[in-house]
N, C-alpha and C. Protein backbone atom coordinates (compact mmCIF):
# COMPACT_ATOMS: atom_id res chain seq x y z
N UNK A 1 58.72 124.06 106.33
CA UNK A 1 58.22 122.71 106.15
C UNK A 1 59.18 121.85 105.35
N UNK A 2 59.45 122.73 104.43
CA UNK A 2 60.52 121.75 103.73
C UNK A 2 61.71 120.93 104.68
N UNK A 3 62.39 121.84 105.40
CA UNK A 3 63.68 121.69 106.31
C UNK A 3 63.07 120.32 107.13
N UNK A 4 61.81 120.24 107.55
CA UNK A 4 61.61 118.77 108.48
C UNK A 4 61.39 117.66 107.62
N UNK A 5 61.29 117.81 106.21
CA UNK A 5 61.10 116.76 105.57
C UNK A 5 62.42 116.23 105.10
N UNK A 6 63.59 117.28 104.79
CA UNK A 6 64.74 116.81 104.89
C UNK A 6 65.57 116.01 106.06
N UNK A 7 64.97 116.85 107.35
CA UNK A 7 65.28 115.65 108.80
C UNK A 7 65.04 114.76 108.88
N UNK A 8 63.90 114.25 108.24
CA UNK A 8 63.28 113.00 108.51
C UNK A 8 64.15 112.40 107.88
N UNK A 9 64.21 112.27 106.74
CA UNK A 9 64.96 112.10 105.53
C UNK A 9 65.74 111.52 105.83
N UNK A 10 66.60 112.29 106.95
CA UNK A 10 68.51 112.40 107.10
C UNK A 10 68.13 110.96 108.48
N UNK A 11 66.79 111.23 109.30
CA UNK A 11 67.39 110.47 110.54
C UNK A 11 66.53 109.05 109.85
N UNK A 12 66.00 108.67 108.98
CA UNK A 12 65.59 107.43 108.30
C UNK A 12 66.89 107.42 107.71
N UNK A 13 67.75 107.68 107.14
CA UNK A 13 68.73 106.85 106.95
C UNK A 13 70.10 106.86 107.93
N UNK A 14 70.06 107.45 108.61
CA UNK A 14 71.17 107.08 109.78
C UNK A 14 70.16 105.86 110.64
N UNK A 15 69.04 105.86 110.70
CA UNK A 15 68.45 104.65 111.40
C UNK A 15 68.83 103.96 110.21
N UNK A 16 68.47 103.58 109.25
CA UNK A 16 68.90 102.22 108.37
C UNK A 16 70.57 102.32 108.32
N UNK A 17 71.26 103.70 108.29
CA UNK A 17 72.66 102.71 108.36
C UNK A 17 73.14 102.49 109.65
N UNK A 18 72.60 102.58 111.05
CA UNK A 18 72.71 102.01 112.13
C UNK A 18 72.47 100.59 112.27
N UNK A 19 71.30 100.70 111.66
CA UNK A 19 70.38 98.89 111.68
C UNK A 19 71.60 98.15 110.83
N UNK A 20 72.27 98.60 110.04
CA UNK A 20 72.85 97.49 108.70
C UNK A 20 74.28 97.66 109.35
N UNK A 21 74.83 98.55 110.01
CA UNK A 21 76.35 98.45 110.86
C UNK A 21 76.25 97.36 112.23
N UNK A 22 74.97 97.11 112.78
CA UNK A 22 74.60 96.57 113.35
C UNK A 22 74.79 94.77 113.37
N UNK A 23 73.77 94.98 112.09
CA UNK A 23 74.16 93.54 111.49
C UNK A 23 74.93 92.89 111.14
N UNK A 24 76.10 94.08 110.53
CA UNK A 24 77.57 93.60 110.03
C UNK A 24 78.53 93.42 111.27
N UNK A 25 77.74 93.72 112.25
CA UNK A 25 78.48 93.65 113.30
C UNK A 25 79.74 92.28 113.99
N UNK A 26 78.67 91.37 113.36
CA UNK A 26 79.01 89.71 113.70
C UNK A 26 79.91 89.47 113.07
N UNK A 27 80.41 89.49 111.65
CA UNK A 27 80.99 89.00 110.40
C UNK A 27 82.38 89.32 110.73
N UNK A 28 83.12 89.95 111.25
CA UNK A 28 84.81 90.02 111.63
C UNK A 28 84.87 89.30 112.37
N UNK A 29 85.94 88.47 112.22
CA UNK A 29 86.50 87.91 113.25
C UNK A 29 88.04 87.51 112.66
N UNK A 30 88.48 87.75 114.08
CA UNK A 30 90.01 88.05 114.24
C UNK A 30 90.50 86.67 114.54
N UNK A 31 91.78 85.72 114.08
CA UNK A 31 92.17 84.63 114.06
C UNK A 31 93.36 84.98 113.78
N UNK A 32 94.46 84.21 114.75
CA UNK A 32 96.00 83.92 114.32
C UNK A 32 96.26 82.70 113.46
N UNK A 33 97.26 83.21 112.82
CA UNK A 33 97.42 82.29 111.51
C UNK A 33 97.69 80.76 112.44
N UNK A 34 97.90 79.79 111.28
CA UNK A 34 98.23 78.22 111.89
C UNK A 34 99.65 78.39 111.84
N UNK A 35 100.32 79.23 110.18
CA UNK A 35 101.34 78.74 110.61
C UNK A 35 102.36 80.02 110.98
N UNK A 36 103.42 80.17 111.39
CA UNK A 36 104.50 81.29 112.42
C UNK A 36 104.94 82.45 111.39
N UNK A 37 104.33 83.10 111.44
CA UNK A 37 105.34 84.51 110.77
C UNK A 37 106.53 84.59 110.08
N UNK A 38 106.97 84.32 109.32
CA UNK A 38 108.62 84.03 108.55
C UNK A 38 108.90 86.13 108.27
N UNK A 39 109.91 86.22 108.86
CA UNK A 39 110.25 87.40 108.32
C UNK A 39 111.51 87.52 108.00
N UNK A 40 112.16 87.26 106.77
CA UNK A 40 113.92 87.27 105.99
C UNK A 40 113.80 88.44 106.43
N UNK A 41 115.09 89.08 106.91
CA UNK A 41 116.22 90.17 106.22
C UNK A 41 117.50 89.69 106.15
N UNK A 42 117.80 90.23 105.06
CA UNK A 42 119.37 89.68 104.10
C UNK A 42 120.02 90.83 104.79
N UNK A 43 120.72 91.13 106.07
CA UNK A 43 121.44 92.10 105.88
C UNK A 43 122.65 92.03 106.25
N UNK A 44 123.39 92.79 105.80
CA UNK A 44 124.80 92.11 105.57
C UNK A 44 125.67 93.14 106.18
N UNK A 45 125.96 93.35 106.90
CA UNK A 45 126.55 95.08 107.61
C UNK A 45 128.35 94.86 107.33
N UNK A 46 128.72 95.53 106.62
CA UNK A 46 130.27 95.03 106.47
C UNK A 46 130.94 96.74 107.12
N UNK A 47 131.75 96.68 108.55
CA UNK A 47 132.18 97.54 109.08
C UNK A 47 133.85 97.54 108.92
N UNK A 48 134.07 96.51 108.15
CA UNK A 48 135.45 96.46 107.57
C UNK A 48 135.98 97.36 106.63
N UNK A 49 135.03 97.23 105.79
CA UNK A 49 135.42 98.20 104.59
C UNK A 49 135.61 100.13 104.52
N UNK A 50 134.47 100.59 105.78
CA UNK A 50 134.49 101.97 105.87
C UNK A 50 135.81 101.64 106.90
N UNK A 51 136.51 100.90 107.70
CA UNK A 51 137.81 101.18 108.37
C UNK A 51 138.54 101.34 107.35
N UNK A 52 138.86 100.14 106.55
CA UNK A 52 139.58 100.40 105.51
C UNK A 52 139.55 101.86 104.44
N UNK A 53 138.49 102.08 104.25
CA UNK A 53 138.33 103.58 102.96
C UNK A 53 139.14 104.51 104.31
N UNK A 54 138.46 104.51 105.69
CA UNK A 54 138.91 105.83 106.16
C UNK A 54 140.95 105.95 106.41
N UNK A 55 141.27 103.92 106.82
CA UNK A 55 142.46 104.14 106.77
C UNK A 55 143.36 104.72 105.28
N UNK A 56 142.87 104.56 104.49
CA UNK A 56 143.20 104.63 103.23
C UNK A 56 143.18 106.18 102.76
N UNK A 57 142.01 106.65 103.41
CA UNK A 57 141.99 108.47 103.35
C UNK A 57 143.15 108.96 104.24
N UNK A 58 143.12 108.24 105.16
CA UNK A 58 143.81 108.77 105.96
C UNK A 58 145.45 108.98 105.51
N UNK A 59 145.64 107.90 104.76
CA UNK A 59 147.02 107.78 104.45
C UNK A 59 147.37 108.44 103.58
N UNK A 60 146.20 109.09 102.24
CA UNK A 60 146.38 109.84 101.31
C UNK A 60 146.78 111.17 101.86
N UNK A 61 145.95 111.71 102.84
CA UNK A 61 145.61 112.86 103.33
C UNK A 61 147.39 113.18 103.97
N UNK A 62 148.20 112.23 104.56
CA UNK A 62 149.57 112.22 105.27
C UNK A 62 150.54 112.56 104.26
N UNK A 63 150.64 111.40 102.88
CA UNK A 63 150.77 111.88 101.68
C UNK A 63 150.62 112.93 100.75
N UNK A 64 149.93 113.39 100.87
CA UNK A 64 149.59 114.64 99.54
C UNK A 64 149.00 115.86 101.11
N UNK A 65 149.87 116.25 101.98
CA UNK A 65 149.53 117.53 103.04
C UNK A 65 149.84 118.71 101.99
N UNK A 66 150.35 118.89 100.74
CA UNK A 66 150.05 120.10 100.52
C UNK A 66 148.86 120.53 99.40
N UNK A 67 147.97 119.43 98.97
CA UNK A 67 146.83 119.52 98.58
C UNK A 67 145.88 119.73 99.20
N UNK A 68 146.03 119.45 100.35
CA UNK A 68 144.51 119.33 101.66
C UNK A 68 145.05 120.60 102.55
């Protein structure tokens, strides 16, 4: 007896939080902004400089062949 009084229990409140998900049902609403999305990136890609370090290894490495 106990165990059906806990069912009841359990399906009275999944009925009330059905009824109240229900209701909240209306309250979202989805809208695009007025004004356009701004998205900065600062990026700055400098592919000069790793030519340069590698020419620069490179020249050490020609230089100093009996260290390497």
């Amino acid at each position: 007896m106990a165990g059906t009084g806990r069912r009841l229990r359990q399906l009275r409140l999944a009925a009330v939080l059905a009824a109240g998900s229900m209701l909240t049902g209306g309250c979202i609403t989805v809208k695009a902004p007025d004004k356009p999305i701004v998205i900065e990136l600062n990026i700055n890609i400098k592919q000069e400089v790793v030519y340069r370090l590698a020419g620069d290894a490179s020249q050490t490495i020609d230089n100093n062949k009996d260290i390497f």
